[in-house]
Protein backbone atom coordinates (compact mmCIF):
# COMPACT_ATOMS: atom_id res chain seq x y z
CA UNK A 1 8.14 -11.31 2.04
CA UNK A 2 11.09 -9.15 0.56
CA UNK A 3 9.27 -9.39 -2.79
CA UNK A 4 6.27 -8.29 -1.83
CA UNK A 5 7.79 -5.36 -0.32
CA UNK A 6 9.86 -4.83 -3.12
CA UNK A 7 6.50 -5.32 -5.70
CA UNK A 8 4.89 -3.03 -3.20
CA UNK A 9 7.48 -0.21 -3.61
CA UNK A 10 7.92 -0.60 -7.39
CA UNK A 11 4.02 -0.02 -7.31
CA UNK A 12 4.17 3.32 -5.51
CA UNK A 13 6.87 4.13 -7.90
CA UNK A 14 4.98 3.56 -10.83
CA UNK A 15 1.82 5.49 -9.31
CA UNK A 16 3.41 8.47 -8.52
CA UNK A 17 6.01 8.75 -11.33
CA UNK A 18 2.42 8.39 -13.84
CA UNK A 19 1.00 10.91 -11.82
CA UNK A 20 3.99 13.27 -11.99
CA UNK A 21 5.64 12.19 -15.56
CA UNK A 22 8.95 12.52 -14.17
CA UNK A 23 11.11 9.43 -12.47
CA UNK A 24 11.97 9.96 -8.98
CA UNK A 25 14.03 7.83 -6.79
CA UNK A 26 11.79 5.11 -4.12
CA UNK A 27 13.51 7.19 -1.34
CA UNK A 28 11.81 10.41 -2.43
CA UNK A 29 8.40 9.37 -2.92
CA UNK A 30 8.25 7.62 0.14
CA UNK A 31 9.18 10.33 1.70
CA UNK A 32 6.89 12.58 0.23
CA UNK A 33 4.16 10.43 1.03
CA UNK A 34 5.57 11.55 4.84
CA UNK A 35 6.61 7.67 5.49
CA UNK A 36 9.59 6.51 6.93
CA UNK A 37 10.43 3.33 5.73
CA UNK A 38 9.66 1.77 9.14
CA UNK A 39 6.00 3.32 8.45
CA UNK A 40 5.93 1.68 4.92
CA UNK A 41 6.89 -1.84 6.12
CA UNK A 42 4.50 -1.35 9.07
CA UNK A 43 1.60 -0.47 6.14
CA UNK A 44 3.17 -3.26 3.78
CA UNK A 45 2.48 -5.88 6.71
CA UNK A 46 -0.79 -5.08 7.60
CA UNK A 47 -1.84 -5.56 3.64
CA UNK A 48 -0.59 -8.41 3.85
CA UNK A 49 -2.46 -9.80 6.69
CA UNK A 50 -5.60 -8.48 4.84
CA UNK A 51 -4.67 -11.22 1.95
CA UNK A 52 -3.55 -13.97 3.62
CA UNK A 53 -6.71 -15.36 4.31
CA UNK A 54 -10.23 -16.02 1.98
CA UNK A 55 -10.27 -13.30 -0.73
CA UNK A 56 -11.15 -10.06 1.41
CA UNK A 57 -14.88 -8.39 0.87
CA UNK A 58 -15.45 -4.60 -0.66
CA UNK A 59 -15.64 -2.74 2.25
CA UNK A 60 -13.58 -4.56 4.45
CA UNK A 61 -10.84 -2.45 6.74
CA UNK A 62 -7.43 -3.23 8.24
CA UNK A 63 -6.03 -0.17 10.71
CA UNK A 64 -2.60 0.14 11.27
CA UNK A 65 -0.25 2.17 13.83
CA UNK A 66 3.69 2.62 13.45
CA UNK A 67 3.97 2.96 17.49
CA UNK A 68 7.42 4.16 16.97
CA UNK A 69 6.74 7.21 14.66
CA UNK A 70 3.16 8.09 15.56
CA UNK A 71 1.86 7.32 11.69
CA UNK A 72 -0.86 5.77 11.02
CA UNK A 73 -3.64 4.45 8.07
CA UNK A 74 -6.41 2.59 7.22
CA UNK A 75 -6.74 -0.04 3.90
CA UNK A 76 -9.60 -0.54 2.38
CA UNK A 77 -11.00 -3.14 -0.58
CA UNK A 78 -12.31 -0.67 -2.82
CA UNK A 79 -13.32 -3.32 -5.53
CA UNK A 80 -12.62 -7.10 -6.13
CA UNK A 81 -12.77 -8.19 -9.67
CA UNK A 82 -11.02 -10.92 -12.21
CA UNK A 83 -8.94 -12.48 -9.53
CA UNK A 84 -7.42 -8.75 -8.33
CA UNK A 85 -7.99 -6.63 -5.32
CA UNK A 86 -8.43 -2.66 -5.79
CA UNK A 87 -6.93 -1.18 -1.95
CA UNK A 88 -7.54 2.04 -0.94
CA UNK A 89 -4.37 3.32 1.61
CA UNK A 90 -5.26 6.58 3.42
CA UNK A 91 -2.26 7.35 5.34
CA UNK A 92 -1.99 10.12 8.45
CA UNK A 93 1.81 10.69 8.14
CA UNK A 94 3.10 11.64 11.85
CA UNK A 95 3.00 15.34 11.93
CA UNK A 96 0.91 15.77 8.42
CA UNK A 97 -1.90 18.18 8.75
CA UNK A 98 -3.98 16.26 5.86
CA UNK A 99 -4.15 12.63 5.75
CA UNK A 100 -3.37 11.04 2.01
CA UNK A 101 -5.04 8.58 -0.32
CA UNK A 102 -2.83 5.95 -2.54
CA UNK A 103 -4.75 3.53 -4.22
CA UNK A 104 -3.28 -0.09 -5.25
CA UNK A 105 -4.39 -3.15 -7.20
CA UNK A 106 -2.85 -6.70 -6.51
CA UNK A 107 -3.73 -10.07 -8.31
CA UNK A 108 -3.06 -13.63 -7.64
CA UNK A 109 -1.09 -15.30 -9.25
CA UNK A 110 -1.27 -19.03 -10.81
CA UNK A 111 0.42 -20.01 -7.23
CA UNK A 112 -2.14 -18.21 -5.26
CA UNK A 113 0.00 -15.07 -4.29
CA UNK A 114 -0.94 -11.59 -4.50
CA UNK A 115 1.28 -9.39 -6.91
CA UNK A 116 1.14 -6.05 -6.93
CA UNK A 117 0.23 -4.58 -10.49
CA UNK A 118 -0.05 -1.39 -12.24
């Protein structure tokens, strides 16, 4: 479970640093993003519970609520290709006036779990 939130985080990284060309620390861009980290393990949990089952269906939806901070998001299977599974994350930060869109891709692996990849 640690390395999946781990994975997960190094993902984010990657996304946004490629986005921005510059490095910046986990911390920051999580809290950019207008998570705490209780918010991104919250998030982290519920795509997890998306995978854990059958291979999950384009379109399908997972909600999920951080009842301690008020954020909230929805993750969605944009596309579902060569063993991988394209997620859609719009997040509604607590207090953010626009919600946000982060898109990740994870893959199985030859024992069956779901890596995050670039």
């Amino acid at each position: 479970m640690t390395a999946r939130i781990l994975s997960t985080l190094v993902a984010i990284c990657v996304l946004a640093t490629a986005s921005t060309g510059q490095a910046k620390p986990l911390s920051r861009i999580i809290a950019e993003m207008g998570l705490t980290p209780a918010d991104f393990n919250v998030l982290n949990a519920a795509s997890n519970a998306m995978l854990s089952g059958s291979v999950p269906q384009v379109g399908e939806e997972r909600n999920w609520t951080n009842d301690e901070t008020g954020s909230k998001g929805t993750i969605r299977v944009r596309d579902v290709r060569n063993n991988c599974v394209h997620l859609q994350h719009i997040i509604q930060p607590e207090g953010a006036d626009q919600p946000r869109e982060v898109r990740t891709r994870r893959c199985r692996d030859a024992s069956g779990n779901w890596i995050l990849t670039p």
